[in-house]
Protein backbone atom coordinates (compact mmCIF):
# COMPACT_ATOMS: atom_id res chain seq x y z
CA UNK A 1 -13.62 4.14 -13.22
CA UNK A 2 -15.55 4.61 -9.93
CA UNK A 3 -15.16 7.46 -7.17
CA UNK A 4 -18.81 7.28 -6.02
CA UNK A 5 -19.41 4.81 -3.55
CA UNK A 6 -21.78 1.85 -4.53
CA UNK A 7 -23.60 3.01 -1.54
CA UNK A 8 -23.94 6.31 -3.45
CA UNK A 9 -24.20 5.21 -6.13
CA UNK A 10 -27.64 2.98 -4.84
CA UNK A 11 -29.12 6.42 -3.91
CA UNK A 12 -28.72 7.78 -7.54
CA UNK A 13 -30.65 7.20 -10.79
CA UNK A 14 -29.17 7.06 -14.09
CA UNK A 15 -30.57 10.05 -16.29
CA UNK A 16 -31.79 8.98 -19.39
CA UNK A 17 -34.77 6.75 -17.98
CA UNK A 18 -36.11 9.55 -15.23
CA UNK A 19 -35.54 12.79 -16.12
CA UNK A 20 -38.00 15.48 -18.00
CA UNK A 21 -36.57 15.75 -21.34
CA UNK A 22 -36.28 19.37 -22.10
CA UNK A 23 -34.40 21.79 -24.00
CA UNK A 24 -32.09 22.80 -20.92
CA UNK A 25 -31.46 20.80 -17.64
CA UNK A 26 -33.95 21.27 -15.14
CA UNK A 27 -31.44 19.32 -12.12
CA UNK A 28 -27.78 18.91 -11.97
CA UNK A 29 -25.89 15.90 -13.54
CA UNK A 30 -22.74 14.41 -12.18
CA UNK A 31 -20.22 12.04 -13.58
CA UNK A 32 -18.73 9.52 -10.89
CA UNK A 33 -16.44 12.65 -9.61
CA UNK A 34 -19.55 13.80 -7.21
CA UNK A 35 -22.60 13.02 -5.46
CA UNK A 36 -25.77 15.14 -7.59
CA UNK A 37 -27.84 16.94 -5.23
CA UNK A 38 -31.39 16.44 -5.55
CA UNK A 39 -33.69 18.80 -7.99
CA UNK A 40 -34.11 21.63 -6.05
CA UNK A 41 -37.53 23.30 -5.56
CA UNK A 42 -36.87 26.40 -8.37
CA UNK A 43 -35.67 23.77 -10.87
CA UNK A 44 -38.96 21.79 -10.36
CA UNK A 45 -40.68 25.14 -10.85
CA UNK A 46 -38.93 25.08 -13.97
CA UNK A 47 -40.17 21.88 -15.42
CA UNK A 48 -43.53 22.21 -14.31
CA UNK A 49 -43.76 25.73 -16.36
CA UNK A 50 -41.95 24.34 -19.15
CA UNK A 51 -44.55 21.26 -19.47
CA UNK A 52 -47.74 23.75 -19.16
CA UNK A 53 -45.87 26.12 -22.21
CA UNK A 54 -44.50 23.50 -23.74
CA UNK A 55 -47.81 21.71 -24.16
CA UNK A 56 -50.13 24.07 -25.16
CA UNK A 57 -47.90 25.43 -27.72
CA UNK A 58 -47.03 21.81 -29.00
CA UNK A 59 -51.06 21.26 -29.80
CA UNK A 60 -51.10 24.91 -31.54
CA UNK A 61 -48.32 23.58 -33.51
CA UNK A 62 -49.54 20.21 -34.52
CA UNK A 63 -46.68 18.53 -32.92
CA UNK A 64 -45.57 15.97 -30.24
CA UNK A 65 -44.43 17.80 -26.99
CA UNK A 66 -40.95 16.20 -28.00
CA UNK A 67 -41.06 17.30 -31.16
CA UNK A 68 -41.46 21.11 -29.75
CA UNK A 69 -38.43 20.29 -27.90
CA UNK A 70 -36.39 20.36 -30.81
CA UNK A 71 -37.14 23.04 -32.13
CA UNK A 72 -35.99 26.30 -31.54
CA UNK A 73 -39.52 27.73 -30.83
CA UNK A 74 -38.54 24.82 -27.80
CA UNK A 75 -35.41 26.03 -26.73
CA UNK A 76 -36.86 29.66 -26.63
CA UNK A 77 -39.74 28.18 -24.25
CA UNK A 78 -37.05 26.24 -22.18
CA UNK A 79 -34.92 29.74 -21.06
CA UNK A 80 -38.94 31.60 -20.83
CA UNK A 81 -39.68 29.02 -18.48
CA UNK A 82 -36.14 29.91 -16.11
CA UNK A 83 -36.93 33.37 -16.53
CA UNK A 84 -40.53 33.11 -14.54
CA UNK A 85 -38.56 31.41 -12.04
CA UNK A 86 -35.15 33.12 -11.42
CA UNK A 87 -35.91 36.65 -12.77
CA UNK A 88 -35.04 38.27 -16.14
CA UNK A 89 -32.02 36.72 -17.06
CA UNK A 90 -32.00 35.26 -20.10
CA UNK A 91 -32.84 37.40 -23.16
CA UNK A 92 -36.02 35.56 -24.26
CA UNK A 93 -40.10 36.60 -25.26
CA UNK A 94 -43.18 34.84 -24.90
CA UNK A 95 -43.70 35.81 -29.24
CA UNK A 96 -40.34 33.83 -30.01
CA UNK A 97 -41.67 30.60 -27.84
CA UNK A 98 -44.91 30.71 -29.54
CA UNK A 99 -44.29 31.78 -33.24
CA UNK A 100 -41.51 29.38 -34.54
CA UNK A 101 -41.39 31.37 -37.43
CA UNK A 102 -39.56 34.17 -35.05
CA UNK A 103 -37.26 31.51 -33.33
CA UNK A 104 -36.27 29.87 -36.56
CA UNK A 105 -34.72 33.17 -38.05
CA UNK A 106 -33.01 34.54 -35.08
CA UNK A 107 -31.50 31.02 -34.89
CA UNK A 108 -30.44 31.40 -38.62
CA UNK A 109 -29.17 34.79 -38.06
CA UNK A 110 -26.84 33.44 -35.24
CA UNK A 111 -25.87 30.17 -36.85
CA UNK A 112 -22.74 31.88 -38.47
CA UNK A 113 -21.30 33.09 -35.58
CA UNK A 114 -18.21 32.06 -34.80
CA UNK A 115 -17.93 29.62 -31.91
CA UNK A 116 -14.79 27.72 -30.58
CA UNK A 117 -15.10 25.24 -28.13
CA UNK A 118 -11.49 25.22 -26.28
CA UNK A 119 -12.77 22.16 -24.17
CA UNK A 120 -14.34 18.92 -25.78
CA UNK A 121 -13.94 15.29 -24.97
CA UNK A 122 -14.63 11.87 -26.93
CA UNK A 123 -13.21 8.03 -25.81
CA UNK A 124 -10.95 5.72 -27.73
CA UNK A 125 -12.17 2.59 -29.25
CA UNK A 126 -11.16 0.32 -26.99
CA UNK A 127 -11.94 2.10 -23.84
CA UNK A 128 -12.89 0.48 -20.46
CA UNK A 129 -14.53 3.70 -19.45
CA UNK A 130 -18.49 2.48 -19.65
CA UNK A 131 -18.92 4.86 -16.55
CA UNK A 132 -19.45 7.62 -18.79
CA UNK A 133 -22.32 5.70 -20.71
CA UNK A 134 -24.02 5.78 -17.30
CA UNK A 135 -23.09 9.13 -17.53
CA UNK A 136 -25.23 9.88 -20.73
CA UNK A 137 -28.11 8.53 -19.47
CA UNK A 138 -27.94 10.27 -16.21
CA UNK A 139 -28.05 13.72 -18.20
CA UNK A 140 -31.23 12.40 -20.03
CA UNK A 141 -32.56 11.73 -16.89
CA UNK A 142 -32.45 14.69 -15.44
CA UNK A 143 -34.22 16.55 -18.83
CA UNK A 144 -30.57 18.06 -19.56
CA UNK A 145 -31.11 16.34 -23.25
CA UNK A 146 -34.45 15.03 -24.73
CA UNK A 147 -32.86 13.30 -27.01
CA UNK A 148 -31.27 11.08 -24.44
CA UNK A 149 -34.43 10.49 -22.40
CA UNK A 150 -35.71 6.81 -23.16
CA UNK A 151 -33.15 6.01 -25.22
CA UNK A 152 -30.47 3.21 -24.56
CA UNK A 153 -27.01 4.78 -24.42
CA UNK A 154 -24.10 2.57 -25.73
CA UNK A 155 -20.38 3.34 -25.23
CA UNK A 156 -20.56 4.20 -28.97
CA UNK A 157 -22.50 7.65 -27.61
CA UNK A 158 -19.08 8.34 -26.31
CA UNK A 159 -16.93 7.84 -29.50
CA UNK A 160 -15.83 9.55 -32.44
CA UNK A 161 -18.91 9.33 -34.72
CA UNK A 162 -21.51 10.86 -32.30
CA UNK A 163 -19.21 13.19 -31.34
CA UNK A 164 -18.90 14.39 -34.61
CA UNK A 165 -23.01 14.65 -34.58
CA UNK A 166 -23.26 16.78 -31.20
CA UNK A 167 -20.27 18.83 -31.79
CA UNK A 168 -20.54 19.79 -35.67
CA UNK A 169 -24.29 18.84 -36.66
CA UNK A 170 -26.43 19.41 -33.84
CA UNK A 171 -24.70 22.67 -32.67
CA UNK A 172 -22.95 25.93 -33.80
CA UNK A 173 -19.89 25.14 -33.23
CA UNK A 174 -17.25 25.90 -35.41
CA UNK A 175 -13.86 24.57 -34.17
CA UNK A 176 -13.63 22.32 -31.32
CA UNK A 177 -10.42 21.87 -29.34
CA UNK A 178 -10.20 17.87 -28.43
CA UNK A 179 -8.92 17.35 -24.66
CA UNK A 180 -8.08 14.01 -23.03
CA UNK A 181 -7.50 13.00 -19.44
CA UNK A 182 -4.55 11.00 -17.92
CA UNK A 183 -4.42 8.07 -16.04
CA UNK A 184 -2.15 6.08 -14.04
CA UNK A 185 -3.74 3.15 -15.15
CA UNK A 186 -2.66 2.95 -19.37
CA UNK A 187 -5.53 1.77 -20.85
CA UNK A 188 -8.06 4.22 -19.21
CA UNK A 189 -6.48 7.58 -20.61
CA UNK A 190 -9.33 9.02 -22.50
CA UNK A 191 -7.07 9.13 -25.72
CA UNK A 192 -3.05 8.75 -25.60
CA UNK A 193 -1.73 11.71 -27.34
CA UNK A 194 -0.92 10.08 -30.71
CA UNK A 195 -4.87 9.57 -30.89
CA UNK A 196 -5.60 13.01 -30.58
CA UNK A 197 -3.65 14.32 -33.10
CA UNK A 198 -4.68 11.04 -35.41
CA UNK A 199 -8.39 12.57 -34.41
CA UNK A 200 -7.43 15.75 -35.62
CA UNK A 201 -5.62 15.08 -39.08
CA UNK A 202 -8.83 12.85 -39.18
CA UNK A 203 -11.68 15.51 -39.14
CA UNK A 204 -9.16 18.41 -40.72
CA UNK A 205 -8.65 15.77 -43.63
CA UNK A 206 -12.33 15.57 -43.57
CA UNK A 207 -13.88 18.51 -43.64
CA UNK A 208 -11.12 19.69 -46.15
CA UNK A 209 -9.94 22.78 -43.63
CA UNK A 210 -8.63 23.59 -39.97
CA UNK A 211 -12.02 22.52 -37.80
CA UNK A 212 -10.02 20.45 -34.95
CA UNK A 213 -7.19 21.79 -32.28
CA UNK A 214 -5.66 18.90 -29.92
CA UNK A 215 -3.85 19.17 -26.59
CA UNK A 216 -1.25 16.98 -25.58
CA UNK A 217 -0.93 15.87 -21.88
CA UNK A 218 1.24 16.29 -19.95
CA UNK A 219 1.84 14.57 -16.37
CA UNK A 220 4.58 15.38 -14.29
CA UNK A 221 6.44 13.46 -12.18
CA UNK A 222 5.00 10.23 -13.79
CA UNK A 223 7.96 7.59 -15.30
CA UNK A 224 8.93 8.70 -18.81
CA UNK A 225 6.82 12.14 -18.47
CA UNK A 226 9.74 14.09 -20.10
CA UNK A 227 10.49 12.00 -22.84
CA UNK A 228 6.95 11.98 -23.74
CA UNK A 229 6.72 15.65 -23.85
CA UNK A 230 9.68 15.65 -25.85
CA UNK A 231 8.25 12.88 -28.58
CA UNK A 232 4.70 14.71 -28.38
CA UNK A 233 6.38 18.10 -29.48
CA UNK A 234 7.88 16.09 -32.25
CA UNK A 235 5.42 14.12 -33.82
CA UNK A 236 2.38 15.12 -32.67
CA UNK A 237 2.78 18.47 -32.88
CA UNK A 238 0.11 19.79 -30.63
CA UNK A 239 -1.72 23.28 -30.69
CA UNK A 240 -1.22 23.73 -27.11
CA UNK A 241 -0.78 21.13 -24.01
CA UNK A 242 -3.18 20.45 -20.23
CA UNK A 243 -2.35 19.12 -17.38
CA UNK A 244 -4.22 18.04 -14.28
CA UNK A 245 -2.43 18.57 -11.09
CA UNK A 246 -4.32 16.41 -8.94
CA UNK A 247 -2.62 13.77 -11.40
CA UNK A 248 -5.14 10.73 -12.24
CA UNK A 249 -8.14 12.53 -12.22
CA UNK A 250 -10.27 9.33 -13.41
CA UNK A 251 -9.21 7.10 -10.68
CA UNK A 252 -8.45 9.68 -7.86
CA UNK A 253 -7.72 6.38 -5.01
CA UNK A 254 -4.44 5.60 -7.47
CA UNK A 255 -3.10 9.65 -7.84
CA UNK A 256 0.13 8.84 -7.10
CA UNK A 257 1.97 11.69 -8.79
CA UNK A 258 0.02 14.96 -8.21
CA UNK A 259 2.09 18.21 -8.85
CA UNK A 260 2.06 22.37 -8.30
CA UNK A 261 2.06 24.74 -11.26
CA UNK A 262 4.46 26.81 -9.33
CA UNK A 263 7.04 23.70 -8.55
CA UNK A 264 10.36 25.13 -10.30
CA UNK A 265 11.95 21.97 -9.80
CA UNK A 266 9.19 20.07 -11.68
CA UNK A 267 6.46 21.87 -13.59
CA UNK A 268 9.01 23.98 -15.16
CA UNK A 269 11.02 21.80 -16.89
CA UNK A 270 7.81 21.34 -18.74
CA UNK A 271 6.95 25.00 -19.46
CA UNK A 272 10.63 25.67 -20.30
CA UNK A 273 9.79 23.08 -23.30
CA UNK A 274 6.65 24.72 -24.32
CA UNK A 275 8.16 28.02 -24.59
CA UNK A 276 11.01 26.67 -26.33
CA UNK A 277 8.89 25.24 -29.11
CA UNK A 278 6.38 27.97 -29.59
CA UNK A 279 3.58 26.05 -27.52
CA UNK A 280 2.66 28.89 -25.35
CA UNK A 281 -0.95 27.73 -24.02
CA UNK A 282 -0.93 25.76 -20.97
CA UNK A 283 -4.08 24.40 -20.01
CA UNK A 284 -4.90 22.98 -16.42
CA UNK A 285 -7.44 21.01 -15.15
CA UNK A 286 -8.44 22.94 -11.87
CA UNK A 287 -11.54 23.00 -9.30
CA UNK A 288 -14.64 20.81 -9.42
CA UNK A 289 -13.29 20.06 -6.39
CA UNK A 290 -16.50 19.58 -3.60
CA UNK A 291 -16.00 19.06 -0.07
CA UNK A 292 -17.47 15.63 -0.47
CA UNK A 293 -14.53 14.34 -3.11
CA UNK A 294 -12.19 16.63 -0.10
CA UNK A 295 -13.13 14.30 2.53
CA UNK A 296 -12.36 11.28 0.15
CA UNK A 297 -9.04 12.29 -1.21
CA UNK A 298 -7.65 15.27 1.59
CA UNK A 299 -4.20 15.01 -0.13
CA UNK A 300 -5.17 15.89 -3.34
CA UNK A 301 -6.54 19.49 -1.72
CA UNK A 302 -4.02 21.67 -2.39
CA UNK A 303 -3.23 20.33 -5.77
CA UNK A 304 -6.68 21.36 -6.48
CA UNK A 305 -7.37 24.78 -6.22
CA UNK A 306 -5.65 27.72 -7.60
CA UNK A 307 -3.32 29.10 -4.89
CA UNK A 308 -0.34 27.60 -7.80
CA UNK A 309 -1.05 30.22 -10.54
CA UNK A 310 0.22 33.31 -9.86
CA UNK A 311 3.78 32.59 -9.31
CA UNK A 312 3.72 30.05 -12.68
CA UNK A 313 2.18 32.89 -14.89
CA UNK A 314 4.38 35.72 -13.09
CA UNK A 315 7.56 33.41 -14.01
CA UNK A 316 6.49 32.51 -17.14
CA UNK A 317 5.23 35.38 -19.07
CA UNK A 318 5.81 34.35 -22.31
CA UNK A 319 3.46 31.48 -21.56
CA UNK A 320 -0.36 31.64 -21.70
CA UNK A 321 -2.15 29.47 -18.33
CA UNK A 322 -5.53 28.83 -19.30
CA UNK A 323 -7.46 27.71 -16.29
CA UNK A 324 -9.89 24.62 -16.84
CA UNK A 325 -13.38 24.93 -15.31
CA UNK A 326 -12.84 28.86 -13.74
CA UNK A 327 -10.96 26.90 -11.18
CA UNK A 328 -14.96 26.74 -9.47
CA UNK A 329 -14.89 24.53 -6.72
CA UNK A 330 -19.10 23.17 -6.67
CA UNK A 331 -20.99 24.01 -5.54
CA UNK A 332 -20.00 26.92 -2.60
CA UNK A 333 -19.81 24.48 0.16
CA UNK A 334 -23.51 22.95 -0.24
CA UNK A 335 -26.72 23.64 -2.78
CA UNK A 336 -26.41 25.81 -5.50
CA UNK A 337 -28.52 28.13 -3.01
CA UNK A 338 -25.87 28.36 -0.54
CA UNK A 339 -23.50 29.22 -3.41
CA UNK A 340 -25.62 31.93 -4.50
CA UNK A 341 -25.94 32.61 -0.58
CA UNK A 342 -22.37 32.95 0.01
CA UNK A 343 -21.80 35.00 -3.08
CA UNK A 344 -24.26 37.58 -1.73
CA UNK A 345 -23.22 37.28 1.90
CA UNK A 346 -19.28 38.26 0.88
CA UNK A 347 -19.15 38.62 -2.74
CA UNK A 348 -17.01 36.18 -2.88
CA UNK A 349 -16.84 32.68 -4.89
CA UNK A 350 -14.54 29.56 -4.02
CA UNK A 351 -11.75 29.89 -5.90
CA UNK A 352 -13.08 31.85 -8.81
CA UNK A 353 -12.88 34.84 -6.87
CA UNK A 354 -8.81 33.63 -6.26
CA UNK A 355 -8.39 33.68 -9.70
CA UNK A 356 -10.02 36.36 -11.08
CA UNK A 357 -7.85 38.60 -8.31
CA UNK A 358 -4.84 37.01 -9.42
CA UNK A 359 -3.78 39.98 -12.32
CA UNK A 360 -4.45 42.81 -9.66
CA UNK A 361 -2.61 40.84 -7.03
CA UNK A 362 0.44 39.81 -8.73
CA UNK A 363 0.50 42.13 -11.77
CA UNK A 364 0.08 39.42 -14.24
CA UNK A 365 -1.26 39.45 -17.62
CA UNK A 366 -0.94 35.91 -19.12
CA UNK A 367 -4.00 34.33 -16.53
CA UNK A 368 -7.55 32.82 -18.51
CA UNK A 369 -10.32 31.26 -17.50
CA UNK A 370 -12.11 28.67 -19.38
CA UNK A 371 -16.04 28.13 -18.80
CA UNK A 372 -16.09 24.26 -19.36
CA UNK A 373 -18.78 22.25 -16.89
CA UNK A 374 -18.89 25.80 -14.71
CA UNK A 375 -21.51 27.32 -16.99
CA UNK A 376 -23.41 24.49 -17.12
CA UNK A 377 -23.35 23.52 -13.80
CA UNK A 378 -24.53 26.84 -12.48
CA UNK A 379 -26.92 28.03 -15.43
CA UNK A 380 -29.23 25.54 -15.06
CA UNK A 381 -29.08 25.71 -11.30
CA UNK A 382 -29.10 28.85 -10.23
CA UNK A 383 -28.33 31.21 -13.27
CA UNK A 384 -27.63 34.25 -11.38
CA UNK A 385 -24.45 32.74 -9.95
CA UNK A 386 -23.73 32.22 -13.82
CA UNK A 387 -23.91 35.62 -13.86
CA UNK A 388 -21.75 36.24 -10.88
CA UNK A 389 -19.17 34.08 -12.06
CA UNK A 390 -19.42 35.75 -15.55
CA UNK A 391 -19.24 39.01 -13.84
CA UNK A 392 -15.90 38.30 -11.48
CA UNK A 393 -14.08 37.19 -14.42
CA UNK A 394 -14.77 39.60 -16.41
CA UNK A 395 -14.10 42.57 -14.31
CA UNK A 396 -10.75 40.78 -12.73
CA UNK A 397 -9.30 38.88 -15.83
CA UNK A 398 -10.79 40.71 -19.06
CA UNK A 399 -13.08 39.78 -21.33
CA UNK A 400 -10.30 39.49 -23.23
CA UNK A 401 -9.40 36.52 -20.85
CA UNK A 402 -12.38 34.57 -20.72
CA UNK A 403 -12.67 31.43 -23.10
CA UNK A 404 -15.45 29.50 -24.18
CA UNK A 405 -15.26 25.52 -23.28
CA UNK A 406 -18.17 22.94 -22.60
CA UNK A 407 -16.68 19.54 -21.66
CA UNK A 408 -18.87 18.30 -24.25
CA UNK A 409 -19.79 15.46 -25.32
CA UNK A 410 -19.76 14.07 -21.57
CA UNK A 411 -23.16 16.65 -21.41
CA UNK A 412 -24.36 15.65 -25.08
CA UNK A 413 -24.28 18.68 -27.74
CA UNK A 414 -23.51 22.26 -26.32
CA UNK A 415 -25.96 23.73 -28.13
CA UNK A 416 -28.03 24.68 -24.95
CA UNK A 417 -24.98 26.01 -23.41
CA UNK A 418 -24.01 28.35 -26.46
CA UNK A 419 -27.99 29.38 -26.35
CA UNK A 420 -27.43 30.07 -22.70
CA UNK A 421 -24.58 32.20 -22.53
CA UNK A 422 -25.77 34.06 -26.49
CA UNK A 423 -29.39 35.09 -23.74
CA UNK A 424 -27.72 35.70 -20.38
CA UNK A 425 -27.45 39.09 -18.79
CA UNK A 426 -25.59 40.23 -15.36
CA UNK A 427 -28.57 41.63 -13.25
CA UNK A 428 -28.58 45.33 -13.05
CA UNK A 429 -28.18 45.07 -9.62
CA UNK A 430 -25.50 43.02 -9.62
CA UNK A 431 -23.57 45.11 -11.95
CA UNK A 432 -24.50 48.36 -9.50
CA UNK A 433 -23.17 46.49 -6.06
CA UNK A 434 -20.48 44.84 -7.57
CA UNK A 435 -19.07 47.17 -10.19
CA UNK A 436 -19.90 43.95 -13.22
CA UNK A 437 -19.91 45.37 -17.20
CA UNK A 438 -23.23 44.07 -18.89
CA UNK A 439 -22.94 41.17 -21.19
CA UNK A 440 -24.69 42.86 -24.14
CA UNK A 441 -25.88 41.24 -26.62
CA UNK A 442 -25.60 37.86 -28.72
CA UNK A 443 -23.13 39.22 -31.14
CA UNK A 444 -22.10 42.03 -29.42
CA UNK A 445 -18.32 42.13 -28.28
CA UNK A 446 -18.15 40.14 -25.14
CA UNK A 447 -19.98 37.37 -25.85
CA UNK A 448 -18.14 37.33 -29.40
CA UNK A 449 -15.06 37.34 -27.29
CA UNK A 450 -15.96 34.28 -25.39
CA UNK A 451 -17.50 32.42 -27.90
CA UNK A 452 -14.59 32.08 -30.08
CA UNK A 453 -12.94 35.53 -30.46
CA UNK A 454 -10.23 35.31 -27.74
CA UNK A 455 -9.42 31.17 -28.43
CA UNK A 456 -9.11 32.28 -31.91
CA UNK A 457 -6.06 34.68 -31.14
CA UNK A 458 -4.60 32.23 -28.56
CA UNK A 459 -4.34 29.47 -31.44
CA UNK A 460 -3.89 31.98 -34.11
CA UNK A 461 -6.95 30.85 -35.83
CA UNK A 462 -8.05 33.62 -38.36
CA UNK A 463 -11.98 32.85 -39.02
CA UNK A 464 -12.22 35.23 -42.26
CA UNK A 465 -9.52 32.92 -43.62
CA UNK A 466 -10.79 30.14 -42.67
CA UNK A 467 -12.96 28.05 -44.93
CA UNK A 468 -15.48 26.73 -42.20
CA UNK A 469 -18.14 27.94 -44.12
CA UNK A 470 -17.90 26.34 -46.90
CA UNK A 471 -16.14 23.19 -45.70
CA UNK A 472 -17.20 19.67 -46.88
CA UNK A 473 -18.46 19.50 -43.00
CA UNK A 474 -20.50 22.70 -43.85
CA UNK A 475 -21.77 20.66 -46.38
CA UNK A 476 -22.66 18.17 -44.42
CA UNK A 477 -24.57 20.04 -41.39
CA UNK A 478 -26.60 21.56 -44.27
CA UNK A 479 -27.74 18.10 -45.76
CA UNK A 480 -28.06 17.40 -42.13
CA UNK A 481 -30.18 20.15 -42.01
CA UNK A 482 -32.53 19.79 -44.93
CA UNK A 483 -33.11 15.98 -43.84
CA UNK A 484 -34.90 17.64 -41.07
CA UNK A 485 -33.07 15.72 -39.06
CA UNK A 486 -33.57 17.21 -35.29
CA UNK A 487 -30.88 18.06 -32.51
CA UNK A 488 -29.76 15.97 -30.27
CA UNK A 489 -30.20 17.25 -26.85
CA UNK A 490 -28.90 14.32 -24.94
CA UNK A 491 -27.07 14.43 -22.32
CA UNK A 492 -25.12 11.88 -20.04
CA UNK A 493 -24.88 11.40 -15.98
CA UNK A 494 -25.96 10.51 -12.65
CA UNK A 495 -29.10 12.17 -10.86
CA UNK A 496 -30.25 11.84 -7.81
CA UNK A 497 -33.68 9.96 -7.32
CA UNK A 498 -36.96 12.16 -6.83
């Protein structure tokens, strides 16, 4: 797989070997879909903050600056640290960075919450893909993950076993949803569909309960498509099915069959399937979409963006169309600053904004959004666009509509992530001038909501019935636990060079 240029490529540093290793990115991490923009002068604020906190309270602790990084005394320091440079965001104090006794229960307090991750990926076996190993290190690079900082990454980072570490061990999550990506090339889908729901009777066999949802994929218009849908529904018996209209997403130069949600004489025949067999979640791969990967692949544009929903979900109601990524373009035309720029200039964001409008528009009800690589691209960039984004969705699709993903493990455990959103606020005067509901608290109901509440009632996924909590994976995170053994924050990417 490779959509950056060599010549970009040259320009760019892989992130395990050059980036701070922190708690939380301090610079934005790209797979080969985009060109990283450099560290910008706030997130180098950032670091530099982090490393005076984080070192002073490392000594007072009798510990290894790394060491204080994996703690959660470290993570508290990590979102301090963004706080002195974007403003009060994140729901933090100097007390829980410096007493670890005061980080250590809040984090206990919160490990029981409920968290479903809609949006995960890991590779097959016999993948081709090594891009995404470059990938890994790129996110240690850039400080995303300490764990990943001077530490070799092998394709096995990318496969079942560490995924199983990141997703289960090293982070709160409960139930993860596992995605894969088509291809027109065979051997470079992520997983074929028989492999996710093997991965899923896998870990569910396991862990002795229901800890693992799988898509199946669908890709119109390619040879066979139909049938395959057909056989999926079968024997695979998926809990819901994505699609990516811009077709081969991995190798966007060979897209040869890109498609529209709203295409009646193509998409549908797919939906009318769905609905027949009680598979009423659609998810689709939308957005993350920047004018650079425009100006390589122009015909691929309007497969892209959003402008498809509304009639699909208006034609469809019995169906639910869960949005991948917000639909968020990246990064506003330019820097995370001219995001945040544009936002303020007309209250509008690229393509977000189209989709959270789409229920008052069109009078439709069956529209989500799911948070996967948008959260993390603009949290650790410029958080209050986080916010924004968090704050359009909300007020135009629902919290009710608004579902928790993390395209994990591409960006190593989503621990930080589920830290990030459990802190952030919506600026009080954001919520005046744009009319934006506060976030509240932790566990309070939105956040609940996002976290796992509202993917919980789209895959009819009880959690009181469930026996997560005392699972033989339960089980194991404790052992994991009382090892000591610490959290992997890696994460996986490209950078671009200081």
């Amino acid at each position: 797989m490779r959509l950056l240029s060599d010549r970009e490529k040259a320009e760019l540093a892989l992130a395990e070997s050059h980036g701070f290793p922190g708690p939380i990115p301090t610079q934005i991490v790209s797979s080969d879909e985009f060109a990283p923009i450099p560290q910008t002068p706030a997130q180098r604020e950032v670091e530099v903050r982090l490393r005076e906190m984080s070192d002073a309270l490392a000594r007072k602790h009798g510990m290894s600056r790394r060491q204080f990084f994996a703690t959660a005394s470290g993570m508290a320091a990590a979102f301090l640290a963004m706080n002195q440079v974007f403003g009060p965001l994140f729901g933090v104090s100097a007390a829980e960075a410096a007493t670890p006794e005061m980080a250590d229960d809040r984090a206990k307090t919160l490990s029981g919450q409920f968290i479903l991750d809609g949006h995960t990926h890991f590779l097959r076996d016999d993948t081709r893909l090594d891009t995404f190993v470059r990938m890994r290190e790129a996110v240690g690079k850039s400080g995303w993950n300490p764990a990943l900082a001077g530490k070799p990454q092998t394709i096995a980072d990318l496969k079942f076993d560490n995924y199983m570490r990141e997703i289960f061990l090293d982070s709160d999550t409960k139930v993860a949803l596992i995605s894969s990506a088509p291809s027109e090339v065979p051997e470079d889908w992520f997983l074929t569909n028989p492999m996710t729901a093997a991965a899923r009777a896998r870990v569910n066999a396991d862990a002795g309960s229901r800890r693992m949802l799988s898509h199946a994929i669908f890709t119109p218009g390619m040879p066979g498509w139909l049938e395959e849908v057909d056989r999926a529904i079968a024997e695979d018996k998926p809990d819901s099915f994505k699609g990516y209209t811009i077709g081969d997403n991995t190798h966007k130069d060979l897209s040869r069959h890109p498609w529209r949600m709203d295409d009646e004489t193509l998409a549908y025949a797919a939906y009318e399937r769905f609905a027949k067999a009680g598979l009423t979640n659609v998810c689709v791969h939308k957005g993350l979409f920047p004018p650079s990967v425009e100006k390589q692949f122009p015909k691929l544009r309007r497969h892209a963006d959003v402008s498809d929903v509304a009639k699909a979900a208006k034609d469809w109601p019995q169906l639910n169309f869960i949005i991948y990524h917000a639909g968020y373009r990246f990064p506003g035309g330019g820097t995370p600053e001219d995001a945040m720029a544009e936002f303020d200039r007309t209250g509008r964001i690229d393509w977000v904004s189209d989709l959270a409008e789409i229920p008052a528009r069109h009078g439709v009800g069956n529209v989500y959004a799911d948070l996967g690589q948008v959260f993390a691209m603009t949290a650790v960039s410029q958080p209050r666009l986080a916010a924004a984004i968090l704050g359009q969705l909300i007020k135009g699709l629902g919290a009710d509509k608004v579902v928790w993903g993390t395209d994990a493990v591409w960006t190593g455990s989503p621990q930080w992530q589920i830290e990030g959103l459990r802190r952030l606020e919506i600026p009080e005067d954001m919520r005046e001038k744009y009319g934006f509901a506060p976030l509240g608290t932790a566990q309070g109901s939105v956040k609940s909501a996002i976290l796992g509440g509202n993917s919980a009632r789209l895959y009819r996924y009880d959690p009181t019935e469930a026996a997560w909590e005392t699972d033989r994976l339960a089980q194991r995170k404790e052992l994991h636990l009382a090892q000591g053994e610490n959290r992997s924050n890696l994460r996986y990417g490209y950078i671009a060079r200081a």
